[in-house]
Protein backbone atom coordinates (compact mmCIF):
# COMPACT_ATOMS: atom_id res chain seq x y z
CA UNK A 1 -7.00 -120.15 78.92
CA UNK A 2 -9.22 -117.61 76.95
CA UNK A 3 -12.89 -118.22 76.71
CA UNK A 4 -15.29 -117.25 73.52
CA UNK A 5 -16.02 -114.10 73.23
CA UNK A 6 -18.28 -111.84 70.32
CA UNK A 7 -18.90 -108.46 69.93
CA UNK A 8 -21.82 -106.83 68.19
CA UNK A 9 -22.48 -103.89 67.16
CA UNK A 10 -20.29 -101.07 66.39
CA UNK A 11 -19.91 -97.04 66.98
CA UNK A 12 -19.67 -95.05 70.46
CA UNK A 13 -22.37 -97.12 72.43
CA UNK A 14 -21.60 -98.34 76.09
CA UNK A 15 -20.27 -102.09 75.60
CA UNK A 16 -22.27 -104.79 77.38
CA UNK A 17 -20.95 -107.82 78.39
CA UNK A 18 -23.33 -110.87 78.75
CA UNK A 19 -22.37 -113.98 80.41
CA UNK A 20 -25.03 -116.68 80.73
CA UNK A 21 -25.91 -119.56 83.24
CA UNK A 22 -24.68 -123.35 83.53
CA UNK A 23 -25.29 -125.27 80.38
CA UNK A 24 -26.21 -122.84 78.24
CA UNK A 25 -24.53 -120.66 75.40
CA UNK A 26 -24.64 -117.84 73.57
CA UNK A 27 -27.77 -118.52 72.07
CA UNK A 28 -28.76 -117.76 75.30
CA UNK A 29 -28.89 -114.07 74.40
CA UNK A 30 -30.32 -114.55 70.46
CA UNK A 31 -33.91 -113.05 71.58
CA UNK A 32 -32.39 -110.07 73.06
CA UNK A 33 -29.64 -108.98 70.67
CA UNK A 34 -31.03 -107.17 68.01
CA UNK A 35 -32.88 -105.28 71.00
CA UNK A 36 -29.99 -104.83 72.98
CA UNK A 37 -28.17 -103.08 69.82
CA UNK A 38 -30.13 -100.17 69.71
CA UNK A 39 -28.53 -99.65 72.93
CA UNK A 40 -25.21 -100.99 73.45
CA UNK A 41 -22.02 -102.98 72.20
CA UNK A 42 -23.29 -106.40 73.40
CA UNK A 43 -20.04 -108.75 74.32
CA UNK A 44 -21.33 -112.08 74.25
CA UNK A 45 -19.00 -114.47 75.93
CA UNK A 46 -19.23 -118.30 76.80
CA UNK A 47 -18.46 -120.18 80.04
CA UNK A 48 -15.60 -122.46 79.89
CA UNK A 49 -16.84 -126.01 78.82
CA UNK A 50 -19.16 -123.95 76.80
CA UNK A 51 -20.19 -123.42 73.47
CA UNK A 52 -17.11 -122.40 71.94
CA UNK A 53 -15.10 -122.00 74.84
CA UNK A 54 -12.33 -124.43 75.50
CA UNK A 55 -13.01 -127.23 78.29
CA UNK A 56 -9.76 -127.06 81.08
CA UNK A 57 -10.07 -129.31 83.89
CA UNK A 58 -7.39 -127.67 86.17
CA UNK A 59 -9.32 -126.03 88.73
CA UNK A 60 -7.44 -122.54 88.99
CA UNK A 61 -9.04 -121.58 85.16
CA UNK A 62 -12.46 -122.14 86.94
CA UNK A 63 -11.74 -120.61 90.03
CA UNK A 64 -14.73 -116.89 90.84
CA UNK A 65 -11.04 -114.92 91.06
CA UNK A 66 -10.00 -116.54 87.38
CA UNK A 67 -12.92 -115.22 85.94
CA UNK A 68 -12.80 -111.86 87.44
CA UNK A 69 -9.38 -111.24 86.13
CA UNK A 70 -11.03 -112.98 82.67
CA UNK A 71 -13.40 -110.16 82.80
CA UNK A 72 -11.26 -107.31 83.66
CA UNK A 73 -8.83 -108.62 81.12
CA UNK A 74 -11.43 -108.05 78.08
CA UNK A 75 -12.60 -104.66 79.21
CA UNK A 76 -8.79 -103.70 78.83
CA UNK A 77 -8.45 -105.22 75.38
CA UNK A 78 -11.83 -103.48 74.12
CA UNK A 79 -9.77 -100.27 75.47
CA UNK A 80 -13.12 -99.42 77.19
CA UNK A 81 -12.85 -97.54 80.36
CA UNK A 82 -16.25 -98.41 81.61
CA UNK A 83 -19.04 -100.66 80.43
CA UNK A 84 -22.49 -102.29 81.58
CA UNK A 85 -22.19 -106.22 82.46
CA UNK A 86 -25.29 -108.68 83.03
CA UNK A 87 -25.49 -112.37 84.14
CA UNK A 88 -28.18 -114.35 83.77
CA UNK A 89 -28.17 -117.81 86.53
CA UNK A 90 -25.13 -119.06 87.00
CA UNK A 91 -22.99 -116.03 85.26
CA UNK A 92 -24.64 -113.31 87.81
CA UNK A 93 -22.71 -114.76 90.74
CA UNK A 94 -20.01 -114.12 88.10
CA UNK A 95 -21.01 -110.57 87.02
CA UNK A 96 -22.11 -109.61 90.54
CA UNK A 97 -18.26 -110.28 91.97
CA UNK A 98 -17.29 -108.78 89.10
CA UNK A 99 -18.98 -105.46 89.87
CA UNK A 100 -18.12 -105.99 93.63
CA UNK A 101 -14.50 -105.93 93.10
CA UNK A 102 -14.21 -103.18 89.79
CA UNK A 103 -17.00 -100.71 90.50
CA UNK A 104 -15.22 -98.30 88.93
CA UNK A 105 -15.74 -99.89 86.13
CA UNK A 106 -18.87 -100.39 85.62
CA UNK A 107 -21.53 -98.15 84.63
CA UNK A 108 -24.54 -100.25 85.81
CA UNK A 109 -25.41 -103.62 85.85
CA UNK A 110 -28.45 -106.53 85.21
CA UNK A 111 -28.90 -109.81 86.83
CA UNK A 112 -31.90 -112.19 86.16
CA UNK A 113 -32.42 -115.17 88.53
CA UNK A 114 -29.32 -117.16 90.01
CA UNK A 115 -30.25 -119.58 93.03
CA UNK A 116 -26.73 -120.20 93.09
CA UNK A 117 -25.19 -116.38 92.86
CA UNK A 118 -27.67 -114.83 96.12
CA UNK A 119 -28.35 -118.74 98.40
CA UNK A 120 -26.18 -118.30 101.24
CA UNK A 121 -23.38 -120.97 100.94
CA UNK A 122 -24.56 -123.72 102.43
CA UNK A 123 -22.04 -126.72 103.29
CA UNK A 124 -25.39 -128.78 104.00
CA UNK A 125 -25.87 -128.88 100.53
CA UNK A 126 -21.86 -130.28 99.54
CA UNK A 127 -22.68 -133.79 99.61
CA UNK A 128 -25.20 -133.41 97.13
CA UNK A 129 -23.55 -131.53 94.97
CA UNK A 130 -20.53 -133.60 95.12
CA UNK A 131 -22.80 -136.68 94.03
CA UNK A 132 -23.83 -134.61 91.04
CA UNK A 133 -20.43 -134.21 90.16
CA UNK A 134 -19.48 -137.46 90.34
CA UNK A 135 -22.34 -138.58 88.18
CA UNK A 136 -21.08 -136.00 85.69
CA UNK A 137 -17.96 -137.36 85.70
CA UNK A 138 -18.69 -140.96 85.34
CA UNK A 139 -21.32 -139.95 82.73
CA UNK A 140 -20.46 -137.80 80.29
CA UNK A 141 -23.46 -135.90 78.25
CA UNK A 142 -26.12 -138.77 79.25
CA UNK A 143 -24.92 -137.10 82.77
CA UNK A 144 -25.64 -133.75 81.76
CA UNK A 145 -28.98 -134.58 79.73
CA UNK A 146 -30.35 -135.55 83.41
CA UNK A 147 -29.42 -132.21 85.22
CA UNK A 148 -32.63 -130.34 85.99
CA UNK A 149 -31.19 -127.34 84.27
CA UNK A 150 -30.23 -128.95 80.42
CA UNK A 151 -31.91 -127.30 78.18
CA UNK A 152 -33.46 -130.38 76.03
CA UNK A 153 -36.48 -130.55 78.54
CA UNK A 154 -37.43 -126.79 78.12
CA UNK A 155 -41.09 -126.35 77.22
CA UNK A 156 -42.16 -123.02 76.81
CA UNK A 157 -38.90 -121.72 74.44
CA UNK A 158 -39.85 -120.29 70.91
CA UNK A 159 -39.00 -123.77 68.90
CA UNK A 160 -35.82 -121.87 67.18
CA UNK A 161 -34.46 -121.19 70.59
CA UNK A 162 -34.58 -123.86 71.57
CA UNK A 163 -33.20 -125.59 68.82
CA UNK A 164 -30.38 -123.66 68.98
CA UNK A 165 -29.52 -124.18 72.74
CA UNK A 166 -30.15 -128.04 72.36
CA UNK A 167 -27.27 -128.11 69.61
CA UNK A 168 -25.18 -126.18 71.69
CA UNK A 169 -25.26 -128.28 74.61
CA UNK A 170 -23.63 -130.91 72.31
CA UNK A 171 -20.74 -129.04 72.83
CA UNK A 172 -20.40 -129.08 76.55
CA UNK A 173 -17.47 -130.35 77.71
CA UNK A 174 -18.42 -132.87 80.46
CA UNK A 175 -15.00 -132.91 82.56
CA UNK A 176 -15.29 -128.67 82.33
CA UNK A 177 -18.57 -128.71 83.36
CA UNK A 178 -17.68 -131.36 86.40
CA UNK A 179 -14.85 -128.51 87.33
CA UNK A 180 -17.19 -125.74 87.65
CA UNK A 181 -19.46 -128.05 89.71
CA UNK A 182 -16.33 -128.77 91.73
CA UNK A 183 -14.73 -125.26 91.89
CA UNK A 184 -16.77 -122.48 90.67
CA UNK A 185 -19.90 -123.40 92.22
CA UNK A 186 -19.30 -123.56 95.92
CA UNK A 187 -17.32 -119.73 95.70
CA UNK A 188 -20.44 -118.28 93.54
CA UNK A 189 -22.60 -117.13 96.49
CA UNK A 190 -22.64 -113.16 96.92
CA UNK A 191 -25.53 -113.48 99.25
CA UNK A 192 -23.12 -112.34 102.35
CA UNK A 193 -21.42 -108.98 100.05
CA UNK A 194 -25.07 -107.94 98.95
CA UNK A 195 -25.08 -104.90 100.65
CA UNK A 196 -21.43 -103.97 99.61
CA UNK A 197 -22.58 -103.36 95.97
CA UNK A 198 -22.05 -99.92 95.28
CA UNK A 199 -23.19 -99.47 91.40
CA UNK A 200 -26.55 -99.05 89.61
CA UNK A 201 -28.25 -102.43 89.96
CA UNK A 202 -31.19 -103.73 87.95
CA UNK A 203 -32.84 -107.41 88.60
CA UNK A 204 -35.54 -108.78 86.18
CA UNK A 205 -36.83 -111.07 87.90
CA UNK A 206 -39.23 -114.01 86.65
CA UNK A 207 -41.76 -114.29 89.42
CA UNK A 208 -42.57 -117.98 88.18
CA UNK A 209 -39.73 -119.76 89.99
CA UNK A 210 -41.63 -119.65 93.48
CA UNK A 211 -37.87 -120.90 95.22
CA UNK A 212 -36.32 -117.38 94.11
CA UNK A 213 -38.73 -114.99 95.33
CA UNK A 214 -37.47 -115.18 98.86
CA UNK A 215 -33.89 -113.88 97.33
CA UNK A 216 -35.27 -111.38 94.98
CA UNK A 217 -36.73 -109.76 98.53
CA UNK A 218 -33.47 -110.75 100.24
CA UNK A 219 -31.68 -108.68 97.32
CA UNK A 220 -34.06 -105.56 97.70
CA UNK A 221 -33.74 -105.49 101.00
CA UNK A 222 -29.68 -105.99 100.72
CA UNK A 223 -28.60 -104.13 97.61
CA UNK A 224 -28.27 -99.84 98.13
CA UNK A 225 -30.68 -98.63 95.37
CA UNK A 226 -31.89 -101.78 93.62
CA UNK A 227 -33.87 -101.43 90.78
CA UNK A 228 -36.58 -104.67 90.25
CA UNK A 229 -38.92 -105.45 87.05
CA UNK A 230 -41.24 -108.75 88.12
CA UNK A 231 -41.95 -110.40 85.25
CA UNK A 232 -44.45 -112.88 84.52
CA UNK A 233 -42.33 -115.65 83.47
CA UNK A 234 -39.53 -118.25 84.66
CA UNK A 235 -36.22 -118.97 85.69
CA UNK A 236 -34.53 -117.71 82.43
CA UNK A 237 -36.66 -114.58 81.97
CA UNK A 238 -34.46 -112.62 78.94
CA UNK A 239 -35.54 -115.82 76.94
CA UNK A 240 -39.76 -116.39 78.76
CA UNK A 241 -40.50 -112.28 77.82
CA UNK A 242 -37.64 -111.49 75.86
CA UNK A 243 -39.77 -108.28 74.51
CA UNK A 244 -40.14 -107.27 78.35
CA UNK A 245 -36.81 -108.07 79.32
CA UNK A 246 -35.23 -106.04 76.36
CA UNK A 247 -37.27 -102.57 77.23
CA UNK A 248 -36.37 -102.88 80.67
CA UNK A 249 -32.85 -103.66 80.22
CA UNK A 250 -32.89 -100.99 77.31
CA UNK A 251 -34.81 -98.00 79.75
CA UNK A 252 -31.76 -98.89 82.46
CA UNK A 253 -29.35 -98.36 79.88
CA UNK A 254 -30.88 -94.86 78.51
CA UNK A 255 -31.30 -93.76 82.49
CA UNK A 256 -27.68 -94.60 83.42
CA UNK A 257 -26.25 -93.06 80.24
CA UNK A 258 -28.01 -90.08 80.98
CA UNK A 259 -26.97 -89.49 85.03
């Protein structure tokens, strides 16, 4: 089961791949593109139950090891030998194991905030997740209009932004989206492989969401060489200072290309 995938840009620039968080898109990325071109090949690609992305309930297509492979399998059919990846929420716990099991192919790589890729996993925490999943189930999109991460309830967006990540989550596939809950989401956490990461590492962090400082320190205390830009803004900072988000994810770029 293939998931959506776009490339942008053309020419000898390092390829990017950008995978976003639960419930978004690939709008996700629209404020950082044309930046990001100047740059790089971006690879936008959508989640299963995503976007444009097909919507599989069996468990094994949403499984952290499924993706991996997903990942590595793209880099091979760009015929790229190395490239820069970046997740943003959800999709860094995705990006991060990524990294931790190809290193050698990857040239550097950008995470923004993701409660769910650094939290310790936490089996405390399986009943209520397994109550959000069967409310999901049971309620289709009305379901996923009350999750505290839907985009609809987004205030501080630019209005087309938002717009665009609104119509988008139309197109989530309920069931899908109750199978990462089920599946994807209690194997994201990297929190205990932190300090295995062995390539360039950037985090842009949004210094708004007060419940993620504590990992940003846990990750520069964890990760061999971090690199960390605070930003003033929130939990999906490439899209709160898109302007800031693009130069430093544009200066890492230059720096890596350069060592």
């Amino acid at each position: 089961m293939d998931i959506n995938v776009e490339i942008h840009g053309d020419g000898d620039k390092p390829h990017l791949l950008l995978v976003h968080g639960l419930l978004s898109s690939r709008a996700q990325w629209r404020p950082n593109l044309a930046a990001l071109l100047a740059v790089s090949r971006p690879v936008v690609v959508e989640l299963l139950g995503h976007g444009r992305s097909p919507g599989p309930t069996n468990p094994e297509a949403h499984r952290v090891a499924t993706y991996v492979r997903r990942f590595e399998a793209l880099r091979e059919r760009l015929g790229v030998e190395r490239w820069f990846v970046c997740g943003q929420s959800f999709g860094a716990g995705l990006t991060i194991r990524y990294a931790l099991e190809h290193p050698e192919r990857i040239i550097g790589q950008v995470f923004t905030n993701t409660m769910s890729g650094l939290s310790p996993a936490a089996r405390e925490r399986l009943p209520e997740r397994m109550a959000r999943l069967d409310e999901v189930a049971r309620g289709g999109h009305k379901a996923l209009k009350a999750l505290p991460f839907h985009p609809r309830p987004s205030k501080r967006l630019p209005p087309e932004i938002w717009e665009d990540l609104v119509a988008d989550a139309e197109l989530l596939s309920p069931a899908a989206v109750a199978e990462a809950l089920r599946t994807t989401m209690p194997e994201l956490s990297v929190a205990d492989d932190l300090c295995r990461i062995s390539v360039p590492t950037l985090l842009v962090n949004g210094t708004r969401e007060a419940a993620f400082q504590p990992l940003r320190d846990l990750a520069a205390r964890e990760i061999p060489g971090l690199a960390v830009v605070d930003l003033d803004g929130g939990h999906s900072i490439n899209l709160d200072r898109a302007e800031a988000f693009n130069a430093a994810v544009a200066a890492f770029i230059h720096r890596r290309n350069e060592s």
